[in-house]
Protein backbone atom coordinates (compact mmCIF):
# COMPACT_ATOMS: atom_id res chain seq x y z
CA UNK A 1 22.48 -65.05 21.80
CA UNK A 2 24.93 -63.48 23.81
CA UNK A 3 27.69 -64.34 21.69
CA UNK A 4 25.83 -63.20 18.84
CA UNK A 5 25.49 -59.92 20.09
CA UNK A 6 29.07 -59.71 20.92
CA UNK A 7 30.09 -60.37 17.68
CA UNK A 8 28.25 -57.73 16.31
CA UNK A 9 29.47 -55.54 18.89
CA UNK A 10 32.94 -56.13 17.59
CA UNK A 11 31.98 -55.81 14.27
CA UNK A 12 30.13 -52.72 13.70
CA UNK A 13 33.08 -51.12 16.53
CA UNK A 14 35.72 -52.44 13.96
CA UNK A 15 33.38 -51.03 10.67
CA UNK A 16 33.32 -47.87 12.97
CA UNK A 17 36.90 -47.75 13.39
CA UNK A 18 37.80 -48.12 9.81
CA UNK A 19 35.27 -45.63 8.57
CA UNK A 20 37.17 -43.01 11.33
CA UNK A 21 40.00 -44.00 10.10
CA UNK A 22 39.22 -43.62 6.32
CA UNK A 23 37.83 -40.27 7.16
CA UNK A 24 40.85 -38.59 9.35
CA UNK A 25 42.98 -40.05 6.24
CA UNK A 26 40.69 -38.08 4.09
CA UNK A 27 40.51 -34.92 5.93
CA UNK A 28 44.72 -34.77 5.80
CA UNK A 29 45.73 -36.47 3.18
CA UNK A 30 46.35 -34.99 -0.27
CA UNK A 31 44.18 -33.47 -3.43
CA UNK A 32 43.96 -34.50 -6.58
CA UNK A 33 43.45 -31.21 -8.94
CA UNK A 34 42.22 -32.38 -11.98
CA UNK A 35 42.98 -30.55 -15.54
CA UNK A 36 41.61 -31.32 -18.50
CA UNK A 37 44.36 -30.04 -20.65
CA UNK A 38 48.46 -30.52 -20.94
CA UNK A 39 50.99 -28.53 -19.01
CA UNK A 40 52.08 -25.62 -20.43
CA UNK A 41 48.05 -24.19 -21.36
CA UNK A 42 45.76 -21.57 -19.81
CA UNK A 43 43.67 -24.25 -17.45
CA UNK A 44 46.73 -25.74 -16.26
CA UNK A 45 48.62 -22.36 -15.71
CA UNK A 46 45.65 -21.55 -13.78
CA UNK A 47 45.41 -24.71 -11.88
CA UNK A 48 48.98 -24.74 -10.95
CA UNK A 49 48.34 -20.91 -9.62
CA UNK A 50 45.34 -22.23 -7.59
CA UNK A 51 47.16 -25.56 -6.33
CA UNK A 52 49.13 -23.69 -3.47
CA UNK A 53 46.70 -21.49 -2.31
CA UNK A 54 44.13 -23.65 -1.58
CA UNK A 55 46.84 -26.03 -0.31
CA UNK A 56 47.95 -23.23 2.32
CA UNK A 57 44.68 -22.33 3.37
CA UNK A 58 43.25 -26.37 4.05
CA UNK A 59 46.52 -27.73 5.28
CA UNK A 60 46.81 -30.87 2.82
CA UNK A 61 48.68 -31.24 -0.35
CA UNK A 62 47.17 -29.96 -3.60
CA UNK A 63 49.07 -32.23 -7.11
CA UNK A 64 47.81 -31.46 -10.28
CA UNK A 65 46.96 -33.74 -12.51
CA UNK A 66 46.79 -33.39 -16.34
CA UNK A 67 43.75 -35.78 -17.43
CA UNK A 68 43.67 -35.03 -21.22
CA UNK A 69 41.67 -35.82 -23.74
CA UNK A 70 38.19 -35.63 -25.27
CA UNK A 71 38.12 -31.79 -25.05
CA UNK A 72 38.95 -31.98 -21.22
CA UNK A 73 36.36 -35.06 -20.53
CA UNK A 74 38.59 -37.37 -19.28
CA UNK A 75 39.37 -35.16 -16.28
CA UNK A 76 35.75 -34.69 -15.94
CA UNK A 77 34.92 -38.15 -16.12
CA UNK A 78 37.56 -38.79 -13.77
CA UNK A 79 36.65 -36.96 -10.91
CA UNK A 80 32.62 -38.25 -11.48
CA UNK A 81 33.68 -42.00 -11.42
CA UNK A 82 35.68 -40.76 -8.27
CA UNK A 83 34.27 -41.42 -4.61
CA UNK A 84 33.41 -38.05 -2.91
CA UNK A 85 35.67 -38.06 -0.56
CA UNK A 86 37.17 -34.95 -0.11
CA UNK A 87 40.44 -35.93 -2.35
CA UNK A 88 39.66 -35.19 -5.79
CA UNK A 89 38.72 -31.69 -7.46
CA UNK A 90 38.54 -30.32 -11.01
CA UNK A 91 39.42 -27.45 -12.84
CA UNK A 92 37.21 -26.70 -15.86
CA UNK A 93 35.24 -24.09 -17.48
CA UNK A 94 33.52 -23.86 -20.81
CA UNK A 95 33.93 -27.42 -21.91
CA UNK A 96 32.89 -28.62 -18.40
CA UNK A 97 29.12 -27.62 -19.76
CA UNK A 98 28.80 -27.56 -23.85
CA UNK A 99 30.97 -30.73 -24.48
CA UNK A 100 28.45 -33.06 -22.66
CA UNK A 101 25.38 -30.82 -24.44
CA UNK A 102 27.19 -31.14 -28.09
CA UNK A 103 27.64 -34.74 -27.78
CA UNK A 104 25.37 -37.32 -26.67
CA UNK A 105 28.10 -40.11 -26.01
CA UNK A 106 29.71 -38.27 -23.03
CA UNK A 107 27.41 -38.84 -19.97
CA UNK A 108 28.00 -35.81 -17.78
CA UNK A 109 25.79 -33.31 -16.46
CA UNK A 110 27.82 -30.57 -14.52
CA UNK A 111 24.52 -29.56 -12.75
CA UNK A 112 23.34 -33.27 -11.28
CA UNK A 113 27.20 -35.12 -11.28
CA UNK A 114 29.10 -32.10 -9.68
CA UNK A 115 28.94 -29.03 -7.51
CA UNK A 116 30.45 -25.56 -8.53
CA UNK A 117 32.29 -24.71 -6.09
CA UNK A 118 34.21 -21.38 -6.51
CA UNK A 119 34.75 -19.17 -10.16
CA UNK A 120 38.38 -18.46 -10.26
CA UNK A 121 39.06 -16.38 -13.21
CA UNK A 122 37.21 -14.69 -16.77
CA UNK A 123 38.69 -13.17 -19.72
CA UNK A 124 36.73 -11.56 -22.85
CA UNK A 125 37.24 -12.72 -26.85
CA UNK A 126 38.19 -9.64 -29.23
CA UNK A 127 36.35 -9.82 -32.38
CA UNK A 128 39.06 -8.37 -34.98
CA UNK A 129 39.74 -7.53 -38.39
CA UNK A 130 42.37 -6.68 -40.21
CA UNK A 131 44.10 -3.06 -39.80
CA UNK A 132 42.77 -2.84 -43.35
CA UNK A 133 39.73 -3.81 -43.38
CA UNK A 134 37.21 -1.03 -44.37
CA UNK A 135 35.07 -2.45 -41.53
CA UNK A 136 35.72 0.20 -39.11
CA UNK A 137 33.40 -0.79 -36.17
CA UNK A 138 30.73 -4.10 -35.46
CA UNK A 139 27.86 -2.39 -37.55
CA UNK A 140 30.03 -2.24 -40.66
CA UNK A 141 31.40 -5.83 -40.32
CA UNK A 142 27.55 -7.06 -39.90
CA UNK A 143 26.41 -5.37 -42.69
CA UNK A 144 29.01 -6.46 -44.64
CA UNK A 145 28.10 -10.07 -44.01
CA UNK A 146 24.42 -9.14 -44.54
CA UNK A 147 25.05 -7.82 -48.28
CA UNK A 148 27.65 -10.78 -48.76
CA UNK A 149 25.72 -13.95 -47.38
CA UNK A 150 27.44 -16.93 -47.00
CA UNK A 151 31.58 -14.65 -48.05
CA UNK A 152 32.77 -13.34 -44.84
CA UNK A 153 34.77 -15.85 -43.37
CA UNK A 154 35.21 -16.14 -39.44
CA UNK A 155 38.17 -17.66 -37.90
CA UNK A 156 38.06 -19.94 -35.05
CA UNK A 157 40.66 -22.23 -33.27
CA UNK A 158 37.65 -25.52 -34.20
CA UNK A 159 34.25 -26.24 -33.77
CA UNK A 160 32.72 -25.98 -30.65
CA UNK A 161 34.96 -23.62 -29.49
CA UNK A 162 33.86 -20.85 -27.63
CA UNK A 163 35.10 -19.11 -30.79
CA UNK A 164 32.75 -20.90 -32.62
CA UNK A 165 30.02 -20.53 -30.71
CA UNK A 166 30.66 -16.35 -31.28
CA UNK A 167 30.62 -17.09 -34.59
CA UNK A 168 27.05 -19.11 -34.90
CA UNK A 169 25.64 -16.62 -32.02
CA UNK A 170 26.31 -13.28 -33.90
CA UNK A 171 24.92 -14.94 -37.27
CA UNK A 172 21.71 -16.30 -35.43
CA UNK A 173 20.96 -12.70 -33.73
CA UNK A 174 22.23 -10.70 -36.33
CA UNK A 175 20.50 -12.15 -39.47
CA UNK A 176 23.42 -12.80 -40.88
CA UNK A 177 25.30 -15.75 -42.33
CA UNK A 178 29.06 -15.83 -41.35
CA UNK A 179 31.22 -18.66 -43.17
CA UNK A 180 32.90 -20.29 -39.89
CA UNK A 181 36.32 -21.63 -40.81
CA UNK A 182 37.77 -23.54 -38.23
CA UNK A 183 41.47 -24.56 -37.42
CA UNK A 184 43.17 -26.60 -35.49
CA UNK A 185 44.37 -24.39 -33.19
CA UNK A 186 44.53 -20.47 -32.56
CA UNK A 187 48.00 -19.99 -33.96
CA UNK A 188 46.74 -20.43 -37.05
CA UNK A 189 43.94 -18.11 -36.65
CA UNK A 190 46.21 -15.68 -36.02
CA UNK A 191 48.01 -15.96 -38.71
CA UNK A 192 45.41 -15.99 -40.97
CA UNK A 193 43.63 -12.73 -39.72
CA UNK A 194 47.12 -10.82 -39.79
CA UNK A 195 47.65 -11.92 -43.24
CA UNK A 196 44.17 -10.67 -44.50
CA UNK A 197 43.24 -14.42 -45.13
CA UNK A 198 40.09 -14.02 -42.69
CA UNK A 199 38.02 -11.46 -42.78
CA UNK A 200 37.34 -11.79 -38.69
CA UNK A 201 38.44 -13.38 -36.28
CA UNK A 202 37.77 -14.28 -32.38
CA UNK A 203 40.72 -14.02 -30.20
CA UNK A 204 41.71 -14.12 -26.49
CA UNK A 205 41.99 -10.71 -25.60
CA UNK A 206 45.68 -11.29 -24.23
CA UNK A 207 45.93 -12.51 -27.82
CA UNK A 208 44.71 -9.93 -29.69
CA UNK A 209 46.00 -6.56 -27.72
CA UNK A 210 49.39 -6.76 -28.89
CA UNK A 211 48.31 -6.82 -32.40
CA UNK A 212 45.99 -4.20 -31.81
CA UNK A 213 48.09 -1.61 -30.18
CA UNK A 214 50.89 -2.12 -32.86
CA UNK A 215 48.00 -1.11 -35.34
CA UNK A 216 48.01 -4.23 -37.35
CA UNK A 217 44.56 -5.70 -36.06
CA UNK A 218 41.40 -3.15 -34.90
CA UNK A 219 39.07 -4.78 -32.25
CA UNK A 220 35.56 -4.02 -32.80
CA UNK A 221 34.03 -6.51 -30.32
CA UNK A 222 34.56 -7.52 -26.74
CA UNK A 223 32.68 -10.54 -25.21
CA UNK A 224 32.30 -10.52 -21.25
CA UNK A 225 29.69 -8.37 -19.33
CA UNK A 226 31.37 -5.58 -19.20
CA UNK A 227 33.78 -3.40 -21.29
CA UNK A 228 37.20 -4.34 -20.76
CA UNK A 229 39.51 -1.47 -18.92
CA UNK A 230 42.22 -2.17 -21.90
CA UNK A 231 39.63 -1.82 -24.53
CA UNK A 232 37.45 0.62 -23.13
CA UNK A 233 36.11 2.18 -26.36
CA UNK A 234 35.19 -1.35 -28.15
CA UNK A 235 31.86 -2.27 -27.14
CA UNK A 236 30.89 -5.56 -25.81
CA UNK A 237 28.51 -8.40 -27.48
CA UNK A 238 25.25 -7.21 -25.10
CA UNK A 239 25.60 -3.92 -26.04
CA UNK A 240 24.29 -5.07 -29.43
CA UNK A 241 20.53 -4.38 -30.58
CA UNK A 242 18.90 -7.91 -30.44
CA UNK A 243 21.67 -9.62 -27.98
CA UNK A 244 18.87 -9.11 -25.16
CA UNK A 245 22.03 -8.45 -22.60
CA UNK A 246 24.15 -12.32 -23.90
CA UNK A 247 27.43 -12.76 -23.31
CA UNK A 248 30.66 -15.14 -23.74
CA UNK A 249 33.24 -14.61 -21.03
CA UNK A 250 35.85 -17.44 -21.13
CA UNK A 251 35.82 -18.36 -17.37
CA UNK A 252 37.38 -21.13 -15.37
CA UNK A 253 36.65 -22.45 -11.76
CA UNK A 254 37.06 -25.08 -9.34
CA UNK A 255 34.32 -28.28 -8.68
CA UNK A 256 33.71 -31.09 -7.26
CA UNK A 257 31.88 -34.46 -7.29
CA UNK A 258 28.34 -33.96 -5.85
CA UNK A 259 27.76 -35.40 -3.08
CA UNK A 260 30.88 -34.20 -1.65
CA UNK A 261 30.47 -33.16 2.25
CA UNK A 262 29.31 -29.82 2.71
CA UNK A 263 31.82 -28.96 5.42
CA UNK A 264 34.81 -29.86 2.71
CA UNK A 265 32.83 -27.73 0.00
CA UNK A 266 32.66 -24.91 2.16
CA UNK A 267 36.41 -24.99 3.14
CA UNK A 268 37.64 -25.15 -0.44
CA UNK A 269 35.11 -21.86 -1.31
CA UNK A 270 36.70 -19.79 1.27
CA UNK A 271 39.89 -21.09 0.33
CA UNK A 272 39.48 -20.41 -3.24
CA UNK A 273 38.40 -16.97 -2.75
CA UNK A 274 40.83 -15.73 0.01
CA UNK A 275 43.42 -17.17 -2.36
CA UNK A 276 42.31 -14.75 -5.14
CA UNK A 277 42.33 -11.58 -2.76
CA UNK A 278 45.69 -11.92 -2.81
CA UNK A 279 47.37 -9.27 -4.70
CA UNK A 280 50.52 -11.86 -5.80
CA UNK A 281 47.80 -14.21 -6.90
CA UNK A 282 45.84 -11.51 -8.84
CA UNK A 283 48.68 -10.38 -10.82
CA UNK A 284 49.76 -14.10 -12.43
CA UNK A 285 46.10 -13.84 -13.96
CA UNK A 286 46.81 -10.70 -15.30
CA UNK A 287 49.88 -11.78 -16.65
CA UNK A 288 48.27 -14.87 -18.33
CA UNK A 289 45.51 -12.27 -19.59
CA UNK A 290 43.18 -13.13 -17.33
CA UNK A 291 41.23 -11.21 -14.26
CA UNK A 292 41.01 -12.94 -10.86
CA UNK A 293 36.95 -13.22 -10.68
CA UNK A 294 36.15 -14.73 -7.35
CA UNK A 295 32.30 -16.04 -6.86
CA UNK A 296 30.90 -18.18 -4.16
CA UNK A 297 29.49 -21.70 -5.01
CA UNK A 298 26.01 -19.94 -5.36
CA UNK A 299 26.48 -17.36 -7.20
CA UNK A 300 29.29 -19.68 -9.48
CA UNK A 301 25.99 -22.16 -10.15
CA UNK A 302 23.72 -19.22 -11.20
CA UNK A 303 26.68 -17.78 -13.33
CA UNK A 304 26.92 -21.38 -15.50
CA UNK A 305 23.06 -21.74 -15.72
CA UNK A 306 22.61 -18.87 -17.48
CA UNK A 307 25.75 -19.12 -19.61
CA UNK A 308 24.12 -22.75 -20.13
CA UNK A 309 21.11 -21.20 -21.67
CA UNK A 310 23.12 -19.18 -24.08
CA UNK A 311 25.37 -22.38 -25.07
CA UNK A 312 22.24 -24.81 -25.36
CA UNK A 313 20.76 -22.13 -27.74
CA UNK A 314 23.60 -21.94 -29.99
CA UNK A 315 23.88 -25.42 -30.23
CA UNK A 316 20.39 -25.89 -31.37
CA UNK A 317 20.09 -22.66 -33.56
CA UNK A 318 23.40 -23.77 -35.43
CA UNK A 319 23.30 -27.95 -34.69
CA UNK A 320 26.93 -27.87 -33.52
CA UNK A 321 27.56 -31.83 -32.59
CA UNK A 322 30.72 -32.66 -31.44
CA UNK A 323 31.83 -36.57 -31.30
């Protein structure tokens, strides 16, 4: 008996050790920064601007890693088939919600698998039109596509794009029926709505501005919440009759797996957002065309749900399916 319990002793001391051990290797040892998309686009840009600061601020190495594929699901899947120990995060945004909605194959739910845990950055989409076009504002461009059902064509970079889902959105509030013609890719898009191909278009707005202030495209349209300080006289999507207050910010953030330890989670937040208070920080956004949009893992949550709302209709109103 007494050997017994001595050999239990020993054991659960040694299980004790090892777990210590695992965990102080944990708490110093490095991060795993997950992106969804090559080197050289806006996520990993992003990431890579992140990857110091919150490296600097919790004392371990951040390395990004580009997971792609699958519209950015392989990073996803990644970092839920990952233990939650502190080493792996993820950078997503829009995908990180409507890819796992649009298709039933991808077994994902951001709300139950993962925890928001800090909003990094949001940019608006430009709805343009040619310089020519005798649509000189939103209301002429809708009734136009009113009076010509089913002959306005609407650019996109592919479906279920966020460009896309402007498309299906301002045709399932607006009455009207837009013809959405996607591409592979927003060079194209551009290319198209320069050369009076497309009637309209959704851009980035770091995409469309040049075009717009050398007079060869007119914005009419602005996405996010508010009106953007380099557009200020193009009005956004919820200032629409009928848009009951919607809106399609392209936005990007950091998360991780849930079940993750609290006292990690809280850690990264703060890092995350005293990271974007920092006026260096803030300006390689704005450079990429994007603003520095810090929110706490609360608010961040309560940001995607209703966004979610807003995707899950337009998925259902238009049956967008992605495979």
């Amino acid at each position: 008996m007494t050997k017994t319990l001595g050999r239990l002793a020993v054991g659960l001391l040694a299980s004790t050790l090892m777990v210590s051990a695992a965990a102080a290797a944990d708490s110093n040892g490095p991060i795993t920064l997950l992106v969804g998309y090559s080197a050289g686009g806006s996520a990993d840009f992003a990431a890579r601007v992140m990857a110091p600061e919150i490296s600097s601020r919790l004392g371990r190495p951040v390395v990004v890693e580009n997971a792609t594929g699958a519209s950015g699901m392989i990073a996803l899947m990644k970092l839920t088939n990952s233990a939650p120990d502190t080493s792996t995060i993820y950078y997503g945004g829009f995908d990180t919600v409507v890819v796992p909605m649009a298709n039933p194959k991808v077994k994902v739910d951001w709300e139950k698998d993962t925890i928001a845990v800090g909003r990094t950055a949001v940019t608006s989409m430009a709805l343009v039109v040619p310089e020519a076009s005798p649509n000189r504002d939103i209301a002429a461009l809708m009734s136009m596509a009113k009076n010509n059902s089913g002959q306005v064509t609407f650019g996109s970079p592919g479906i279920g794009t966020i460009q896309h889902f402007l498309c299906e959105v301002l045709s399932a509030k607006g009455g009207v029926k837009f013809v959405h013609t996607p591409y592979r890719g927003g060079a194209q898009v551009s290319n198209d709505i320069l050369g009076g191909v497309l009637d309209t278009a959704a851009l980035t707005l770091s995409t469309a501005l040049p075009f717009v202030k050398d007079g060869k495209l007119r914005a009419i349209l602005t996405t996010d919440t508010q009106r953007s300080p380099l557009m200020p006289d193009v009005p956004t999507l919820s200032e629409l009759a009928g848009f009951d207050g919607l809106s399609l910010p392209i936005w990007q953030g950091i998360f991780v797996k849930a079940g993750t330890s609290a006292a990690f989670t809280q850690k990264l937040e703060t890092a995350i957002r005293d990271g974007l208070a920092d006026p260096a920080v803030k300006k390689r956004f704005e450079d990429a065309g994007f603003n520095a949009a810090p929110m706490d893992s609360k608010p961040f949550t309560d940001f995607i749900k209703t966004q979610a709302k807003t995707y899950r209709y337009i998925i259902e109103t238009a049956a967008i399916k992605l495979e």
